[in-house]
Protein backbone atom coordinates (compact mmCIF):
# COMPACT_ATOMS: atom_id res chain seq x y z
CA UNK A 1 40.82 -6.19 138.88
CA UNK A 2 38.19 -8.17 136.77
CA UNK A 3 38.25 -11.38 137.47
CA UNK A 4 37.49 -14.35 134.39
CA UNK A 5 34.76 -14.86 135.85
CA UNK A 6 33.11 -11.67 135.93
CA UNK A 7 33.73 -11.09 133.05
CA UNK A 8 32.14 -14.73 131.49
CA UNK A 9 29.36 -13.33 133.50
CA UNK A 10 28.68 -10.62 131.48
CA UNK A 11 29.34 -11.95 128.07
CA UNK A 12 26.45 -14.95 128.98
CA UNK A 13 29.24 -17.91 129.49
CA UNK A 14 29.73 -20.31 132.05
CA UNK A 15 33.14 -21.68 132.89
CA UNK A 16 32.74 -24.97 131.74
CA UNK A 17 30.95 -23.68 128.73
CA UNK A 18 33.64 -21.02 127.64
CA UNK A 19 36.52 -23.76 128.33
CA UNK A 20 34.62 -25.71 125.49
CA UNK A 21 34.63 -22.85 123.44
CA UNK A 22 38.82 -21.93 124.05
CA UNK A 23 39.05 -25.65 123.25
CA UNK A 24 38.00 -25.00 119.80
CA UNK A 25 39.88 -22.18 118.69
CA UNK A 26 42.48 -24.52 117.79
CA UNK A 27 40.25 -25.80 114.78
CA UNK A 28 40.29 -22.24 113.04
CA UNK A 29 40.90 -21.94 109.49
CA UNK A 30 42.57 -20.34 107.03
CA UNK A 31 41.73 -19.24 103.22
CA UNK A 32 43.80 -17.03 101.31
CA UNK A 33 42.30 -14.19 98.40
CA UNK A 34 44.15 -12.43 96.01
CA UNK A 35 45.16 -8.76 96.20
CA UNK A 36 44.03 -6.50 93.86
CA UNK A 37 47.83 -5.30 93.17
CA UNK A 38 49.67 -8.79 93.56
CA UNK A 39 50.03 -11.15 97.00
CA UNK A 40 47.25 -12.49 99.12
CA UNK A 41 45.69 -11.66 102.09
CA UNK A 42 45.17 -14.29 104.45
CA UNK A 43 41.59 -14.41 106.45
CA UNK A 44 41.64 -16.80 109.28
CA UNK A 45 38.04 -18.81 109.67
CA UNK A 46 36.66 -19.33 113.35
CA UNK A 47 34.15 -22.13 114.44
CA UNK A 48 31.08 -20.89 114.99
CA UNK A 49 31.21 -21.11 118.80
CA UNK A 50 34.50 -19.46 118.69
CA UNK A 51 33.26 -16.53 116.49
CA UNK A 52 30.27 -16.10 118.88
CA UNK A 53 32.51 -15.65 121.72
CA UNK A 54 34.79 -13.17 120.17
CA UNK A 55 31.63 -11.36 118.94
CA UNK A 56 30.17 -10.87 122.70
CA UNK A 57 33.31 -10.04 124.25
CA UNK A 58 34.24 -7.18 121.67
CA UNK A 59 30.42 -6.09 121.64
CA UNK A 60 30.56 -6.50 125.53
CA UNK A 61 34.05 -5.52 126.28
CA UNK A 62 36.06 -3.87 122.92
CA UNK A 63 33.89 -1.59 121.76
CA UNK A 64 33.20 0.20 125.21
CA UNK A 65 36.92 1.42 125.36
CA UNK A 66 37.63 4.39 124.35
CA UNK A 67 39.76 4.99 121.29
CA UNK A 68 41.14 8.75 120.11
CA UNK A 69 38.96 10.78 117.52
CA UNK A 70 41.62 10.31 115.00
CA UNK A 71 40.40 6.07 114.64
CA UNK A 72 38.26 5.87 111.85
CA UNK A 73 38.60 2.63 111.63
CA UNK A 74 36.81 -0.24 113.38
CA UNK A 75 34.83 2.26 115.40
CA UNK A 76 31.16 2.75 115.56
CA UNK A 77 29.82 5.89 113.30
CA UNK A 78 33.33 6.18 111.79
CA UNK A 79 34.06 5.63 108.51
CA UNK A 80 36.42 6.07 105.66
CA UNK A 81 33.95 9.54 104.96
CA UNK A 82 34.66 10.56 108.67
CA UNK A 83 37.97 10.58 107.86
CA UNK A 84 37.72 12.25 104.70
CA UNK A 85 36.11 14.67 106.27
CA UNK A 86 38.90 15.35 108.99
CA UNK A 87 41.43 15.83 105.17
CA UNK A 88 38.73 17.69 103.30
CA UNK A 89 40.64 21.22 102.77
CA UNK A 90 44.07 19.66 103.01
CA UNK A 91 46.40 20.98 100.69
CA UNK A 92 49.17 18.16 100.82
CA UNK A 93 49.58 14.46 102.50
CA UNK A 94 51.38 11.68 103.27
CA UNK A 95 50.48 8.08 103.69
CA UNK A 96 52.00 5.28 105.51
CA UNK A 97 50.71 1.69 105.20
CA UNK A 98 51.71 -1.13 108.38
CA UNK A 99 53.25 -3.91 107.27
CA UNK A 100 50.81 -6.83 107.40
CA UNK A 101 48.64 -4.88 110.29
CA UNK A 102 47.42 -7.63 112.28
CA UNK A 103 50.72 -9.47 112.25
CA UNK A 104 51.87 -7.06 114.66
CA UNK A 105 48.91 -7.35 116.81
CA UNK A 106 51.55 -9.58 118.69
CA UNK A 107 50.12 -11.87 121.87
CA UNK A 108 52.53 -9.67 124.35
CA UNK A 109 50.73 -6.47 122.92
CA UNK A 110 46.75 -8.00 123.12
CA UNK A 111 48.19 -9.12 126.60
CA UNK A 112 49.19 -5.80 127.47
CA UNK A 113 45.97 -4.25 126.39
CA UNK A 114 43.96 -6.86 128.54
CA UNK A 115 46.29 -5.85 131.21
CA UNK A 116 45.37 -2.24 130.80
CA UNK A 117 41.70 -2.46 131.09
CA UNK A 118 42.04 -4.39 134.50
CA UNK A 119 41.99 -7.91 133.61
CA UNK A 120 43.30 -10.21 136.15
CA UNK A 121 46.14 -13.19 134.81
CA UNK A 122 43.24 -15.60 133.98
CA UNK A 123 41.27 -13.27 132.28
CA UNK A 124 44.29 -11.97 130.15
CA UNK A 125 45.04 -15.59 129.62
CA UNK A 126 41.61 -16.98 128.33
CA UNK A 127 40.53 -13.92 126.45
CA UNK A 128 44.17 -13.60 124.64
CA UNK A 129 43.50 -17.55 123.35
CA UNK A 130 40.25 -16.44 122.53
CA UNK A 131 40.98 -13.74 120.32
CA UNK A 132 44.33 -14.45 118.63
CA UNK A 133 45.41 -17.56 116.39
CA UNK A 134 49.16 -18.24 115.39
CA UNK A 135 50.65 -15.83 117.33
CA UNK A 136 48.52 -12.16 116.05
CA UNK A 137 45.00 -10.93 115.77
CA UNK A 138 43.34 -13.16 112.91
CA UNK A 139 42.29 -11.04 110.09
CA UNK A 140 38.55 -12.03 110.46
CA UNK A 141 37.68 -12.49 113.65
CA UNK A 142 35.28 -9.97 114.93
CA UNK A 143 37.30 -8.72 118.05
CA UNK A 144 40.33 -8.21 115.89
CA UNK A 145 39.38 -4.61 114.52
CA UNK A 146 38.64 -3.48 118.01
CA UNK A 147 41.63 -5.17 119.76
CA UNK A 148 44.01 -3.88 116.78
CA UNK A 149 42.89 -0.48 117.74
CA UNK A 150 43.34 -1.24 121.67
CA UNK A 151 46.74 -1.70 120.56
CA UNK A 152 48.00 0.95 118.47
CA UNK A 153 47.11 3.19 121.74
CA UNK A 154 50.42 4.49 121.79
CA UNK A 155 51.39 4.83 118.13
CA UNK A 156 47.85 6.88 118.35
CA UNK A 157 49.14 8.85 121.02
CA UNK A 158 52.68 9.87 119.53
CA UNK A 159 51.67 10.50 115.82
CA UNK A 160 48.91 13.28 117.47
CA UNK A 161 51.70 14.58 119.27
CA UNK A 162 53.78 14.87 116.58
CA UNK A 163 50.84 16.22 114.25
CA UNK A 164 50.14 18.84 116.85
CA UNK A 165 53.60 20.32 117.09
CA UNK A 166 54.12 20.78 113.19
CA UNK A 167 50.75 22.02 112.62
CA UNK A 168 49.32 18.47 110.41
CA UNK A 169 46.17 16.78 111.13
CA UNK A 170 46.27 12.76 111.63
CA UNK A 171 44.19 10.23 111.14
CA UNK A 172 44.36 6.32 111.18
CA UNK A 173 42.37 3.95 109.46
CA UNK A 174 43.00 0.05 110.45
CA UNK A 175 46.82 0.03 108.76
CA UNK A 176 46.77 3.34 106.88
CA UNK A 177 48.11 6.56 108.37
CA UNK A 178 47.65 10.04 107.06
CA UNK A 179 49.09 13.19 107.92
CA UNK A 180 47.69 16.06 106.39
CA UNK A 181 48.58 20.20 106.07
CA UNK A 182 46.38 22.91 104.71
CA UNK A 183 50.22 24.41 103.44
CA UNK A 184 50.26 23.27 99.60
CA UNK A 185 53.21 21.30 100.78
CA UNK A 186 54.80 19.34 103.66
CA UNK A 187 58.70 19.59 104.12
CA UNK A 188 60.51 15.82 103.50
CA UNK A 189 62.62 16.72 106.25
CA UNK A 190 58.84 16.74 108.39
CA UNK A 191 57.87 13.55 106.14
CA UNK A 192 60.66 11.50 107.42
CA UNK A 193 60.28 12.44 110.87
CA UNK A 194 56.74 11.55 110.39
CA UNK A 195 58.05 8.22 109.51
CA UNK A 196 60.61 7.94 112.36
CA UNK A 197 57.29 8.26 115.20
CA UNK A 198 56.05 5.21 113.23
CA UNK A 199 58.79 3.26 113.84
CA UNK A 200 59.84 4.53 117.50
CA UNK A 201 56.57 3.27 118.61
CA UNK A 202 57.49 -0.32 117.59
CA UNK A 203 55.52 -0.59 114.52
CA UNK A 204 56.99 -1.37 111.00
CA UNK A 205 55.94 0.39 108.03
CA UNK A 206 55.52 -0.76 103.95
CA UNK A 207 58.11 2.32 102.57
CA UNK A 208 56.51 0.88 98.94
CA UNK A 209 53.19 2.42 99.91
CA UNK A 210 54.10 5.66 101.73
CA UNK A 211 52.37 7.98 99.31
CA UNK A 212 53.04 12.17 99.13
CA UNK A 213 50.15 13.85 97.51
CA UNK A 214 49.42 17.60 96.89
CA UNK A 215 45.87 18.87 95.84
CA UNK A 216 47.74 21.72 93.38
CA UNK A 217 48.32 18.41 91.48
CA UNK A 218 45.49 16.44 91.53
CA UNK A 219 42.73 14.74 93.39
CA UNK A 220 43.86 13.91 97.39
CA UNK A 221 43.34 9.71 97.32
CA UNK A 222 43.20 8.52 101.28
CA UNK A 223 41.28 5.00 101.64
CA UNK A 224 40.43 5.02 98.47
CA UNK A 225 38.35 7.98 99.02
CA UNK A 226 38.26 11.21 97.10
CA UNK A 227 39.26 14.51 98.00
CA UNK A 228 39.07 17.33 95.56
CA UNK A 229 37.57 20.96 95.69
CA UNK A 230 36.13 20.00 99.42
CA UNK A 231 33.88 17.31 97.45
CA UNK A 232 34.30 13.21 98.67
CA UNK A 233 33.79 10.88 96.42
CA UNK A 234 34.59 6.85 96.49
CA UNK A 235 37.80 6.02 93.75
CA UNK A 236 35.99 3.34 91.09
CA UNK A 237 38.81 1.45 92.07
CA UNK A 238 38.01 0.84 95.56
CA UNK A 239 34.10 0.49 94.52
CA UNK A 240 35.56 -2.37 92.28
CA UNK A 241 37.43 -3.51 95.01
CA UNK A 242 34.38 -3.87 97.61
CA UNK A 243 32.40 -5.17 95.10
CA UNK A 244 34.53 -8.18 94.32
CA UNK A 245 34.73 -9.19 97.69
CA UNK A 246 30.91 -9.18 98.23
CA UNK A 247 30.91 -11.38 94.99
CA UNK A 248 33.72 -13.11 96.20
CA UNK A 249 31.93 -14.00 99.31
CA UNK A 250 28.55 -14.65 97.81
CA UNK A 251 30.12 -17.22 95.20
CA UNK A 252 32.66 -19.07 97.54
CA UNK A 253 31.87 -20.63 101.21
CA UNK A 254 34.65 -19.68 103.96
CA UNK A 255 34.73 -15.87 103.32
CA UNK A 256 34.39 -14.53 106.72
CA UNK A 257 31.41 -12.41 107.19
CA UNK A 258 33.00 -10.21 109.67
CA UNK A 259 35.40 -9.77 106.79
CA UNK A 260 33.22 -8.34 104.46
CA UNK A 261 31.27 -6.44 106.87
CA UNK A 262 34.15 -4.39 107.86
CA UNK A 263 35.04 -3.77 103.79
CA UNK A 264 31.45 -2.66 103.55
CA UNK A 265 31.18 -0.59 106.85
CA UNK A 266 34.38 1.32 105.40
CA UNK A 267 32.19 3.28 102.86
CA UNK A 268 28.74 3.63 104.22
CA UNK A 269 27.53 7.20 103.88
CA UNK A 270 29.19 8.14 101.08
CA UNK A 271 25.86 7.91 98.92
CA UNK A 272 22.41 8.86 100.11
CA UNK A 273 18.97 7.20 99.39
CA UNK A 274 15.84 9.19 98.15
CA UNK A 275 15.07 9.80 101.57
CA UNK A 276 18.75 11.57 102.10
CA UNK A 277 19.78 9.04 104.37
CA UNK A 278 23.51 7.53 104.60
CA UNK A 279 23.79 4.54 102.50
CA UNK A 280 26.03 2.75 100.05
CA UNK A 281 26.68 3.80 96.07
CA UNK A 282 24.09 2.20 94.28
CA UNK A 283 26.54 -0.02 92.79
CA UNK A 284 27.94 -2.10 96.05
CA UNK A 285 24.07 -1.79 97.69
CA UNK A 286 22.35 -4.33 95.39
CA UNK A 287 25.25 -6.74 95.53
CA UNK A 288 25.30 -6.26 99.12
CA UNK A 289 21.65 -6.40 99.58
CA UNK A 290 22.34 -10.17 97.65
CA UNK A 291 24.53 -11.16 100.04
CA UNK A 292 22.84 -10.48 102.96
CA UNK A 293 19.55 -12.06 101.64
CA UNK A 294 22.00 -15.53 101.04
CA UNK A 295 23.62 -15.17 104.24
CA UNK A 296 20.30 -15.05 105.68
CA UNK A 297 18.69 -18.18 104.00
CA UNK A 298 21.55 -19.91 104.21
């Protein structure tokens, strides 16, 4: 078992030190964007000491643990062009979107997770206050990505099960699930079973968003990525939508940076410089570039 205080060790705390820091998580915020299609999404704001913590512990801890090939999401040289790739001579999809993801990052299932990578009870205690807020994973926080992938282990596990015995390919980006088919079509009776694995592994879908595509008709859109003739392009709707967060960010205090790292680390490589290497399209890099050059002075 790993003991709390091994693992403090590690991350660079001392007790005393990390108990200050658990004291403050308490004093996390909250500010609320719009949604490019209606609602708001709700990022949650950590002190500084707080977000340092979670930052070592999922550099430390999170990102060491292995998570299945099909996670494109929150995982180090994976990318929403990773997992284009996986789709690129699909001939039909469907999409299903989690309801309000990180909602159902519940403190039973982080608990679990600690539980599963040999923490002892304190450990699973501290590190659980540590890294959720109100209940869930905080949109924001950077240990939520990595923990919200800790704990979709077994929805992972079932949909590739499922995938493998009709003959689909699966992916999983953060909330959005794909299963693909070379076949220029995939049976609804296969569709709805697809949809039946989501919910038998305790997770709760948005049946608004499920989305059936076929590439006789049309363009294959997955992450608001591109898919047509085996050539990947980013949707000008989801460059808009990266660029208005970086502006978003760059114009009003509070936006997490984690936040809009991860929004920005979803399309990198899907442009290359003059030197051929993996970048971002021309139009997010400069406002990007801005950011990170106010970030820094500021």
């Amino acid at each position: 078992m790993r003991s709390l205080s091994d693992l403090l060790r590690v991350i660079g705390y001392a007790p005393n030190a990390f108990a200050c820091v658990l004291a403050q998580t308490a004093a996390c915020r909250t500010v609320a964007i719009s949604k490019r299609r209606g609602g708001v999404r709700t990022l949650t704001i950590p002190p500084p000491p707080v977000r340092e913590a979670q930052a070592r512990f999922a550099r430390w801890f999170l990102h060491f643990a292995p998570v299945p090939v099909c996670v494109h999401g929150g995982v180090r040289r994976r990318n929403v062009r990773t997992l284009a790739e996986t789709h690129r001579f699909a001939g039909s999809m469907v999409t299903f979107d989690l309801r309000d993801a990180f909602t159902q990052g519940t403190i039973p299932r982080v608990q679990a997770v600690f539980r599963r990578l040999g923490f002892d009870a304190e450990a699973v205690k501290a590190f659980t206050r540590l890294c959720t807020f109100g209940g869930c994973l905080p949109q924001g926080a950077p240990s939520s990505n990595a923990l919200w992938n800790l704990v979709c282990a077994d929805l992972d596990a079932q949909a590739l099960a499922f995938a493998a015995a009709h003959g689909l390919v699966f992916t999983r980006y953060t909330d959005e699930l794909t299963f693909s088919s070379r076949a220029p079509s995939i049976p609804p009776d296969v569709r709805a079973h697809a949809a039946r694995v989501i919910a038998e592994a305790g997770f709760a879908s948005n049946a608004r968003k499920t989305r059936y595509q076929e590439s006789r008709r049309g363009a294959l859109i997955v992450c608001g990525v591109s898919i047509h003739g085996g050539l990947i392009t980013l949707t000008r709707a989801e460059r808009e939508r990266i660029r208005a967060i970086i502006h978003l960010a760059a114009t009003r205090p509070g936006i997490p940076r984690a936040y809009v790292e991860a929004q920005v680390g979803r399309v990198r490589g899907l442009a290359r410089d003059r030197r051929g290497r993996a970048g971002l399209p021309k139009r997010l890099r400069e406002p990007y570039e801005r950011y990170r050059r106010l970030q820094t002075n500021g």
